[in-house]
Structures are given as C-alpha cells and as structure tokens.
Protein backbone atom coordinates (compact mmCIF):
# COMPACT_ATOMS: atom_id res chain seq x y z
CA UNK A 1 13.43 -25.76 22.47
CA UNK A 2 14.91 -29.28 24.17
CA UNK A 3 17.22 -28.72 27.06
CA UNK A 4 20.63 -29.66 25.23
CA UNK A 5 19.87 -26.51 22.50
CA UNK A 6 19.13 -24.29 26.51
CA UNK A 7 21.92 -25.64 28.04
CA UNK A 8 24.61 -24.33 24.86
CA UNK A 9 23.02 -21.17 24.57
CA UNK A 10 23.04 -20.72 28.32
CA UNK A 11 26.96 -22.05 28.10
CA UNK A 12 27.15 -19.06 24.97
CA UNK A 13 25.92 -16.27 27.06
CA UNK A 14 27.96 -16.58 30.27
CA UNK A 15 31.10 -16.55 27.46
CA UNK A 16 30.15 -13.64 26.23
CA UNK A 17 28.19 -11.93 28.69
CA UNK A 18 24.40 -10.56 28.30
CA UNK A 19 24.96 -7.16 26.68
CA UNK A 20 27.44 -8.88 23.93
CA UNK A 21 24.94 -12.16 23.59
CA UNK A 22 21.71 -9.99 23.45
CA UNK A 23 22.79 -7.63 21.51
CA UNK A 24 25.13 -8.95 19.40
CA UNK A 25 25.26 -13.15 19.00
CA UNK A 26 21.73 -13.41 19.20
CA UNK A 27 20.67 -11.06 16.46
CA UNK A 28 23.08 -12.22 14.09
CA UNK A 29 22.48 -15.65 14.46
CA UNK A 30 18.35 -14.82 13.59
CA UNK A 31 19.06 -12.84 10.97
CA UNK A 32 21.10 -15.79 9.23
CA UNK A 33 18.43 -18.35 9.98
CA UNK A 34 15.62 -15.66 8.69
CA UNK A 35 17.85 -14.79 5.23
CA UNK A 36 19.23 -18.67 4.26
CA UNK A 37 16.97 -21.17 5.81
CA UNK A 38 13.83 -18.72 5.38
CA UNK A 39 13.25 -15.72 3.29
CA UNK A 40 16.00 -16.98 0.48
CA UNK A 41 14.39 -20.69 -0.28
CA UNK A 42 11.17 -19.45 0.47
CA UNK A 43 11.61 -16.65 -2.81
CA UNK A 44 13.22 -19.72 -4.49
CA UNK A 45 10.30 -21.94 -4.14
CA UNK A 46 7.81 -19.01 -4.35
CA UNK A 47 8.24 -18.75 -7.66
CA UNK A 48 8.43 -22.55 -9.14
CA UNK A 49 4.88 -22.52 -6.98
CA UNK A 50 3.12 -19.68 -9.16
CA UNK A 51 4.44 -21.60 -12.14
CA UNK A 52 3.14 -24.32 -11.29
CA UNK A 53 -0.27 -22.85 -10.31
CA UNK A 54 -0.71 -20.83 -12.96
CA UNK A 55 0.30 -24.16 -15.36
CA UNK A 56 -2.92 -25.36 -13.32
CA UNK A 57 -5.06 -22.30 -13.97
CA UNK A 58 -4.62 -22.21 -17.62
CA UNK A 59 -4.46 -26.36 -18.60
CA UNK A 60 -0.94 -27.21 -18.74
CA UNK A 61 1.76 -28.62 -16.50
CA UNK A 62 4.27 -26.02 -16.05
CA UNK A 63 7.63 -26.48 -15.27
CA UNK A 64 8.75 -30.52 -15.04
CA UNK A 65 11.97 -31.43 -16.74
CA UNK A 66 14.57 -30.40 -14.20
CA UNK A 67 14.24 -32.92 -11.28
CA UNK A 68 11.34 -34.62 -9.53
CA UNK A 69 8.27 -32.92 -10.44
CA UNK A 70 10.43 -30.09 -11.74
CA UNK A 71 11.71 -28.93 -8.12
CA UNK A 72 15.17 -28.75 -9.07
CA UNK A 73 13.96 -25.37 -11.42
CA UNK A 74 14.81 -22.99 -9.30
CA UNK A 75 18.58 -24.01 -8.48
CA UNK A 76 18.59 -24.26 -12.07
CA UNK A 77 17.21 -20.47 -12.64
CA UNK A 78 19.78 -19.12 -10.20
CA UNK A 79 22.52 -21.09 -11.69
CA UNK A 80 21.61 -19.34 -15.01
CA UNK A 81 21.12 -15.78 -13.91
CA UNK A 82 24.83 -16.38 -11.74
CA UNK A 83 26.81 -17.17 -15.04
CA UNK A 84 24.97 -14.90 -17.46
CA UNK A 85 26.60 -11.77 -18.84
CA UNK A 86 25.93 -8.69 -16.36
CA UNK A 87 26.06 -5.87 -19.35
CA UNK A 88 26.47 -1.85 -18.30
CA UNK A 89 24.80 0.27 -21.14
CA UNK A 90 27.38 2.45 -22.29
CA UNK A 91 25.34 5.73 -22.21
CA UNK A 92 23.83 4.66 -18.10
CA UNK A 93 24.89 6.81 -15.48
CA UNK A 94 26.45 3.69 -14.13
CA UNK A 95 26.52 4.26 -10.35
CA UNK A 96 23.08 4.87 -10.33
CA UNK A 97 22.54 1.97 -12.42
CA UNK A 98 23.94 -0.26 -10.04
CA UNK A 99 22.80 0.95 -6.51
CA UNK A 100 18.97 0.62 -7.94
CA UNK A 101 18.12 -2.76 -7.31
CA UNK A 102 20.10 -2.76 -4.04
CA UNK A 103 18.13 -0.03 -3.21
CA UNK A 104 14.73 -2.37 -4.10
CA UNK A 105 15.87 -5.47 -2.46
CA UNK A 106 17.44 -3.95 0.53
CA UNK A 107 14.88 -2.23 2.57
CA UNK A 108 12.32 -5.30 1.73
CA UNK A 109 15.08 -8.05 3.85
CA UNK A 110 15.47 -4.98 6.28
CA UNK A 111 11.65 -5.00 7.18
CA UNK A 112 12.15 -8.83 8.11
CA UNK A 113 13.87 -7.24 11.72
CA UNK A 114 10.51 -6.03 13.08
CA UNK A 115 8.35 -9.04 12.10
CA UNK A 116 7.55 -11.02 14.86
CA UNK A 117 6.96 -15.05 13.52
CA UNK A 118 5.76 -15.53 16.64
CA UNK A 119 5.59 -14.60 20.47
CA UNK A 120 7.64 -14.09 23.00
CA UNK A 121 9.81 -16.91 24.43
CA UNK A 122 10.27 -17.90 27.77
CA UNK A 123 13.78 -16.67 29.75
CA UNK A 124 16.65 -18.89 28.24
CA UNK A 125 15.06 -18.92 24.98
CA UNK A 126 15.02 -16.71 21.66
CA UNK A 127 11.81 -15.12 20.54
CA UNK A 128 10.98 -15.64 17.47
CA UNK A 129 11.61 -11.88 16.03
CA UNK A 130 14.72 -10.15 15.31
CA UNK A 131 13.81 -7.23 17.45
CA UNK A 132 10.98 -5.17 18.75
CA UNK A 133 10.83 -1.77 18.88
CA UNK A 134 7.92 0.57 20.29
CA UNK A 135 7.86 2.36 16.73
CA UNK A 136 7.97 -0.88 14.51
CA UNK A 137 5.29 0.18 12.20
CA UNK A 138 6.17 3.40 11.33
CA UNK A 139 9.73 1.55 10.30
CA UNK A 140 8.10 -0.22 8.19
CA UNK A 141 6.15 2.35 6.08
CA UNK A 142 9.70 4.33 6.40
CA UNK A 143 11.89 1.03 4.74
CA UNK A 144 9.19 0.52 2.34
CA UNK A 145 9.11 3.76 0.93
CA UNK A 146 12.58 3.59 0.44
CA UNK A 147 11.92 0.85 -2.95
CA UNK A 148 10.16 3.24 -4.79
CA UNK A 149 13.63 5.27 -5.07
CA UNK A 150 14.98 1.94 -6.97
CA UNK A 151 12.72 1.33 -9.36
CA UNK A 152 12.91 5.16 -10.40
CA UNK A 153 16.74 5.14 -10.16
CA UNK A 154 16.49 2.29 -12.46
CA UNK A 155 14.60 3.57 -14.78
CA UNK A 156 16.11 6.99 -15.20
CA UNK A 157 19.79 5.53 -15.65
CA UNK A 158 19.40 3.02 -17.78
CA UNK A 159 18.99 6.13 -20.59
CA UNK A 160 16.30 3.96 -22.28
CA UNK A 161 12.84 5.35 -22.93
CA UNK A 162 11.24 2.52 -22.26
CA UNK A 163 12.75 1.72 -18.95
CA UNK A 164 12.43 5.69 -18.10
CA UNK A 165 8.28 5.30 -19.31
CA UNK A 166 8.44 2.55 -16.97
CA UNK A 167 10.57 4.39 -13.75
CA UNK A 168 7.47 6.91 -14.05
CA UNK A 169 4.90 5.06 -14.05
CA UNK A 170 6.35 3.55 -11.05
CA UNK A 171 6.89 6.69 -9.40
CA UNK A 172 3.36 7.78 -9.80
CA UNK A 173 1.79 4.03 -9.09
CA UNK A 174 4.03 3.58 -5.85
CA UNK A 175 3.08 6.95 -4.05
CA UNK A 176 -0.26 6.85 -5.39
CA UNK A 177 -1.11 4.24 -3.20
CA UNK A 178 1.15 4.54 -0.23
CA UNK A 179 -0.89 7.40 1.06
CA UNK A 180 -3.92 4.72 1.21
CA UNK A 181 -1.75 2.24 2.44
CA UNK A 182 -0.26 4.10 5.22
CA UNK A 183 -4.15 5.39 6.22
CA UNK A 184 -5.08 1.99 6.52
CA UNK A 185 -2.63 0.89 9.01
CA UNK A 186 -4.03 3.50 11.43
CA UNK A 187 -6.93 2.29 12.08
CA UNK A 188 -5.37 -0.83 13.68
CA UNK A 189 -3.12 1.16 15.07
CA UNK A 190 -5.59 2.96 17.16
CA UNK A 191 -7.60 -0.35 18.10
CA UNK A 192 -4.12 -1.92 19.65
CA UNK A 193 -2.60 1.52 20.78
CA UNK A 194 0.57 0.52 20.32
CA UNK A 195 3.19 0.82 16.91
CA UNK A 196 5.32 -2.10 18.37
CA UNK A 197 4.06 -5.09 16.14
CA UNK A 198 4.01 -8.20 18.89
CA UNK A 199 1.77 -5.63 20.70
CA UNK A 200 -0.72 -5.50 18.21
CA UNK A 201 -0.62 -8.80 18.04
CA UNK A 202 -1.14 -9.26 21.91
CA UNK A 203 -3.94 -6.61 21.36
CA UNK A 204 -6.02 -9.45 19.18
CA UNK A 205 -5.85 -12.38 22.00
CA UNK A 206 -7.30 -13.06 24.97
CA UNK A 207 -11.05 -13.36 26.15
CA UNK A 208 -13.82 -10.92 24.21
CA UNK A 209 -10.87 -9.60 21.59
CA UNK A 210 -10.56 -10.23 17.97
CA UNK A 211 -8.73 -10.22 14.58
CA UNK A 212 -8.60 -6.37 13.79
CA UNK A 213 -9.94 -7.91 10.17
CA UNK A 214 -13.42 -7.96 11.59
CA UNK A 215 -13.74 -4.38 12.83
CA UNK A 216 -11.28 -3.09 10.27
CA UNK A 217 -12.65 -5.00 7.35
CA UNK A 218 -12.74 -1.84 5.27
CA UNK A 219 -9.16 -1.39 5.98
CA UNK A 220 -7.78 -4.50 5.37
CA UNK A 221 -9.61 -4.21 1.85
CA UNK A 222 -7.58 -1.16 0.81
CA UNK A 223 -4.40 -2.17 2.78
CA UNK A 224 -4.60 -5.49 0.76
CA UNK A 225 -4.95 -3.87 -2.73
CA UNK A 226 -2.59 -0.86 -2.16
CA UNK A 227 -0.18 -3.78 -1.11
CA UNK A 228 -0.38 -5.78 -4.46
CA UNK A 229 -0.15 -2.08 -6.55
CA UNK A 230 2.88 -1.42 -4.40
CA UNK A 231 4.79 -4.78 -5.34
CA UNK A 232 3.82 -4.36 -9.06
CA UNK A 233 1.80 -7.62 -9.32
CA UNK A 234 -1.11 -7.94 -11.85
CA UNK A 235 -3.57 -6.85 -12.21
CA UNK A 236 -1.40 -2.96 -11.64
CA UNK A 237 2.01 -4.73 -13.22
CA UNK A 238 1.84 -1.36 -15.72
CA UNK A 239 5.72 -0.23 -14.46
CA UNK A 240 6.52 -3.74 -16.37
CA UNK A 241 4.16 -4.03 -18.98
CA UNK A 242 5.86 -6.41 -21.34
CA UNK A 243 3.18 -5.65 -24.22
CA UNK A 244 3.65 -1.92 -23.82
CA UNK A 245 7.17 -1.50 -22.63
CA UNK A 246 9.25 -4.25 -23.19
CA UNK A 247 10.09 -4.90 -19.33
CA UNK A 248 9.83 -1.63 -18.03
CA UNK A 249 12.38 -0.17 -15.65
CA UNK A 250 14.44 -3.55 -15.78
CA UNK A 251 14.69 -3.81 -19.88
CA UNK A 252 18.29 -2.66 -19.43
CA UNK A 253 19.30 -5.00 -16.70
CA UNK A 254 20.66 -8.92 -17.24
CA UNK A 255 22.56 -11.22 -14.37
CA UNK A 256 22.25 -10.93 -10.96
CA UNK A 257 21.02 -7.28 -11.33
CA UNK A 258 18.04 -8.34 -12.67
CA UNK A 259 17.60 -11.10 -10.16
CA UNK A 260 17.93 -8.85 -7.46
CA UNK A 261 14.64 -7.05 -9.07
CA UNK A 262 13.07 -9.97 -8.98
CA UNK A 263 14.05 -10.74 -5.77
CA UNK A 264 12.84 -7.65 -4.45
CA UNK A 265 9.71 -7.76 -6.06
CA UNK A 266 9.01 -11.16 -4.16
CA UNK A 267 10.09 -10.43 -0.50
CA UNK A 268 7.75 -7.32 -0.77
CA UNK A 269 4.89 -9.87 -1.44
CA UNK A 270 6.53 -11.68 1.37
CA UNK A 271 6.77 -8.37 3.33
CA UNK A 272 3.07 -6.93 2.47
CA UNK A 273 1.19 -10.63 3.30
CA UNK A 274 3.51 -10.75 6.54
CA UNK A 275 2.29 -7.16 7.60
CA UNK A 276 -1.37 -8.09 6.65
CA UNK A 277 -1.02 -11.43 8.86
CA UNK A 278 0.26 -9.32 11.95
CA UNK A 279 -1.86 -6.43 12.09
CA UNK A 280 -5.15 -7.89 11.00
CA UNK A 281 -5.12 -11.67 11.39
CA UNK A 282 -3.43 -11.97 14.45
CA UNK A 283 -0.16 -13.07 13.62
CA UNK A 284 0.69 -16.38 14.94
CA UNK A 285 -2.66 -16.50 16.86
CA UNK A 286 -4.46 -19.35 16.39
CA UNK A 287 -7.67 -18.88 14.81
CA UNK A 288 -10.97 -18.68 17.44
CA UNK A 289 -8.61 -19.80 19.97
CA UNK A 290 -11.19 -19.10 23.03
CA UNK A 291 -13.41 -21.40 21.41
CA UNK A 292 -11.18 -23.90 19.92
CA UNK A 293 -8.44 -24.10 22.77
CA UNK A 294 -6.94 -27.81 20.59
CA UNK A 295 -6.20 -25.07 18.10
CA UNK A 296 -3.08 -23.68 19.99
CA UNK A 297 -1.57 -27.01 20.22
CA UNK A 298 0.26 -26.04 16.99
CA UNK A 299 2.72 -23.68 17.22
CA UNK A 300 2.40 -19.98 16.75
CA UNK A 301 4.35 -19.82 13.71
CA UNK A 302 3.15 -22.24 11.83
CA UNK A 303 0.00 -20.78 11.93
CA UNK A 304 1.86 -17.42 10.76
CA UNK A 305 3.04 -19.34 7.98
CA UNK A 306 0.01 -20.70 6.55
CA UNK A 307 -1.82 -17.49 6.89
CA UNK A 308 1.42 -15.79 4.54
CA UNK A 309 0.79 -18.87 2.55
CA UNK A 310 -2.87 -17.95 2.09
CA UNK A 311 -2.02 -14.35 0.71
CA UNK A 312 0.56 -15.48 -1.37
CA UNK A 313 -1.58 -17.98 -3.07
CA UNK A 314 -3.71 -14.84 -3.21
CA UNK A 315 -1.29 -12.55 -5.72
CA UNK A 316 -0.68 -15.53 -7.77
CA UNK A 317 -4.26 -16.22 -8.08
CA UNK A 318 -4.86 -12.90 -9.17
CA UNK A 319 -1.94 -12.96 -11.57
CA UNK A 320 -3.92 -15.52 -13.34
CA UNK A 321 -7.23 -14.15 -12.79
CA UNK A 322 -7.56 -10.22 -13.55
CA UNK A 323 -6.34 -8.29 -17.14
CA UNK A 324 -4.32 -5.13 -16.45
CA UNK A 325 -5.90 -1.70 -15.59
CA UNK A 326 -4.94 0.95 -17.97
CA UNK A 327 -3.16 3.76 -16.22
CA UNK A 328 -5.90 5.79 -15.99
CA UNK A 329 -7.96 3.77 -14.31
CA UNK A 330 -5.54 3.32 -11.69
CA UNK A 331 -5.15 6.36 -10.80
CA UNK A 332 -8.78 7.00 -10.66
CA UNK A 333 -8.67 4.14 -8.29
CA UNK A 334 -6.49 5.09 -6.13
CA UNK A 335 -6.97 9.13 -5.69
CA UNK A 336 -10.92 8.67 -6.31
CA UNK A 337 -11.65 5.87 -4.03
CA UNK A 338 -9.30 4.11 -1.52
CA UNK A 339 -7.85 7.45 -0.46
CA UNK A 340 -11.41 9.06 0.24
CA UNK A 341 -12.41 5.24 1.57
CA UNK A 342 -9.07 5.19 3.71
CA UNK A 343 -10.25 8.72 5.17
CA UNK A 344 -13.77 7.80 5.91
CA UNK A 345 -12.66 4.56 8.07
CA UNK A 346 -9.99 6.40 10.09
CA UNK A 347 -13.11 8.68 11.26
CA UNK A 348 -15.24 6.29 11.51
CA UNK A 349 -12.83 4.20 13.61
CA UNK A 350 -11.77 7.46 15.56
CA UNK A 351 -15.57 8.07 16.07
CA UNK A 352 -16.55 4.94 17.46
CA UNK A 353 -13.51 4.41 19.70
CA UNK A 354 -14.25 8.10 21.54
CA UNK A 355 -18.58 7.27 21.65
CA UNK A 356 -17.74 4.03 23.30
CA UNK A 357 -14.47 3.25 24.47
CA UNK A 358 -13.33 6.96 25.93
CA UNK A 359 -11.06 5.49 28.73
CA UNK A 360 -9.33 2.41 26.53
C-alpha cells in the first residue's frame, strides 16, 4: 500500500478512534470492496466464461453479438432479468416463496467474512480478510448448511410438483454429502490444529511443511466432489434436471428471484473452490516457495486467485465433460463410499499423527 493511501487511513483512525475504525470503518469498507469490485463482477463474468468454454468444448463460438467479443453479455443478462415480470403463483405460500432464495444467496456472501485472500498486513495496513475468528471453519460448515433450507423452501412453496420433486431431491442430495464434506475438513483440521483459517494457512509455510493436499490427498478428493454435489453442478445437477423436471425447485420463479438462485448457486462454487484453496493448497502461498523463493515476488493473492481460477475452470469443465448420475447412483455414492472413505482417512490421519507426532 503507497504511503499517501497509509497516511489517510492513519488521518481516518485518529478521527474516529481504534475501537470505532477497527471495528466498524474498516469492516465495512472490505466488505464493499469484496461484494462490488469482487464477488459481484466476478459471478458476472463467471458465467459469460463457462459460455464461452463450453462454446469451445462442443465446436461453436458461444456468446458474441453484444459487445467486443461478446463481453458486454452479462450487463445485458442482468438488464433483462431487472425489467422482467417477477410473477407470485397464486396458490404459493408467498412468504416462504420469497425468503428462499435469500436464504440461498445469503449465507454463501456471508462465508466471504472468514476467507482470508491473503495474509496478514503489516501495522497501518488492512489485511486482506474481513475478519478472523478462532472458530472460522466450523462457521463455515454452519452458513453453508443454512442453503439447503432455500432450495427446500423453494421447492415446497411454489405448490408445483415439479419444483417440490426437485426441493427433495435437494434435500436428500445436500445432506447426503455434507456429512462427507464436513469429515473431510477434519483431517486438515487436525494437521494445522487450529479452526481459524489464516492459521491453517500459516500451518502449510515455512521450512519442511506442505500443502495439506499432499498428506490429505484422499480428503481433498471427497471434499472436492461433495463440494460440486453441494452447489448442484453437473454431473449431480438432478435438483434441476431440465429433462426430468422442467427446472426443478426454481420452475416457479422469474426476475430477480430467479437471479438470486443463480447467484447463489455461483458464489457457492466461488465459496467451495475458495475453501479448497485455503485449507489444502495453501491459500495465497506461493507454490514450492522454499525452493522457488522468485515465486513470492507476486503477491499472495494473486496466487489465491489463480488457484480459485483453476477450480472454477474445473466445474465448468466437468459441466461439459460428465452425463448426469441417476439418483440412485448418487446416493450409493455418497452413503456407500465417500462417507466410509471420509471415515477411514480421519483414522488414518488420527493414527499417524499419535504414532509419530505425539507432542505436535
């Protein structure tokens, strides 16, 4: 940060005083920057980009008529889902129907507070996270869970039997595989010792330490796939499945209700690849940084960046990639294998860390 950018927020803080510019001026200020110059264009842009990779994937251009290149599509999307009708079924139990997909969205832009972009400044600067707080993980698991309530709510009170077929299938997908999900973040957990996210982080640097990816290789496997089930992405997109149930929870829902499902169905991708970055790639860690020290010279979160990048080029590959699972075999999946797989490397972790670290 240059000196003029120190010197006004040093000028800010004697104004208001430390409690009122710790706790109050500087969160608010990051949590603008993080919702309209990050999170917001990045959801924008996220989606023109699997567009136009999946135009790649399957030998045709995608979108191009509205600007440059077509990059002007997504102010044109949101344009059109601002001015079309927002309809109310007549026969929806209409509160409900309207606190679902705040109830999606929400929690996903709430998880943002706890994810550190990178590490911890220097006095007179701001860190580069919201907050931290010595139980961030378990907030986490706590404000995702919260998103499966939406997509049920929705469902259910939209009095549509489609959208209801889809709310259950959702209900049964989503806590299907959050009980792998959560498993798997334990075993990093137990490597770094600490729930507060920049600690794990800290946990992966420094000389003879690693990503948690290599020990926990196992876990980042399940983590990774219970993470794509829980945002509803192909190839487990069955609480949508447009050849079986028209849209699924959201057939009811037009406007900005409908983009705020599909917002929330995007900053979870966000959400799950920025958890996956933190607790088993090192977060904005360079990568072999003891043995490429030139590596650091960029800064921390851009490397945090491209490794979100990197998963989200991930979902959209496998959007183009993999046919959907029929419901059985998703649930087979999920109760059969990652949950006994998720048990077996919390043991195995738990085994090896008592045998030959006891005092660590």
């Amino acid at each position: 940060m240059a000196a003029p950018e120190i010197a006004a927020l040093e000028s800010i803080r004697q104004t208001l005083g430390d409690t009122l510019f710790y706790y109050g001026f500087s969160p608010l200020v990051k949590i603008a920057v993080l919702l309209f110059l990050g999170i917001l264009p990045l959801i924008t842009y996220l989606v023109l980009a699997e567009r136009k990779i999946l135009g790649y994937m399957q030998a045709r251009v995608g979108p191009n008529r509205v600007g440059p290149w077509g990059i002007l599509q997504p102010i044109a999307d949101v344009m059109k889902l601002l001015v079309k009708e927002d309809t109310l079924p007549k026969q929806a139990v209409k509160w409900a129907f309207i606190l679902a997909p705040c109830l999606v969205v929400g929690p996903a832009f709430i998880i943002f507070s706890v994810i550190p972009f990178g590490p911890v400044a220097k006095p007179g600067a701001m860190s580069w996270f919201i907050t931290d707080v010595n139980t961030a993980l378990l907030f986490v698991i706590a404000m995702a869970t919260i998103g499966v309530y939406g997509l049920i709510i929705g469902g259910w009170s939209s009095n549509n039997k489609f959208s209801l077929m889809g709310g259950l299938r959702s209900a049964a997908q989503m806590i299907s595989y959050e009980v792998p999900q959560g498993l798997a973040l334990v075993g990093p957990l137990m490597l770094a010792g600490s729930m507060s996210l920049v600690k794990i982080v800290e946990a992966q640097s420094g000389p003879g330490k690693m990503w948690f990816v290599f020990p926990q290789i196992l876990a980042f496997f399940i983590y990774f796939v219970a993470g794509v089930a829980e945002s509803n992405r192909n190839p487990f997109d069955l609480p949508e499945a447009e050849s079986e149930l028209v849209a699924g929870f959201h057939t009811e829902y037009s406007g900005m209700r409908f983009a705020l499902f599909f917002l929330g169905e995007y900053a979870n991708m966000i959400v799950i690849s920025a958890v996956a970055t933190t607790l088993f790639f090192g977060g904005w860690l360079p990568p072999f940084g003891d043995t490429f020290p030139v590596l650091a010279v960029v800064p921390g979160p851009i490397w945090f960046a491209l490794k979100v990048f990197v998963f989200l080029f991930s979902y959209i590959w496998f959007r183009g990639t993999f046919p959907r699972y029929r419901f059985d075999q998703l649930m087979d999946l999920g109760w059969k294998w990652m949950i006994p797989l998720a048990l077996f490397n919390l043991v195995l972790t738990g085994a090896i860390k008592l045998i030959f670290f006891p005092h660590n």
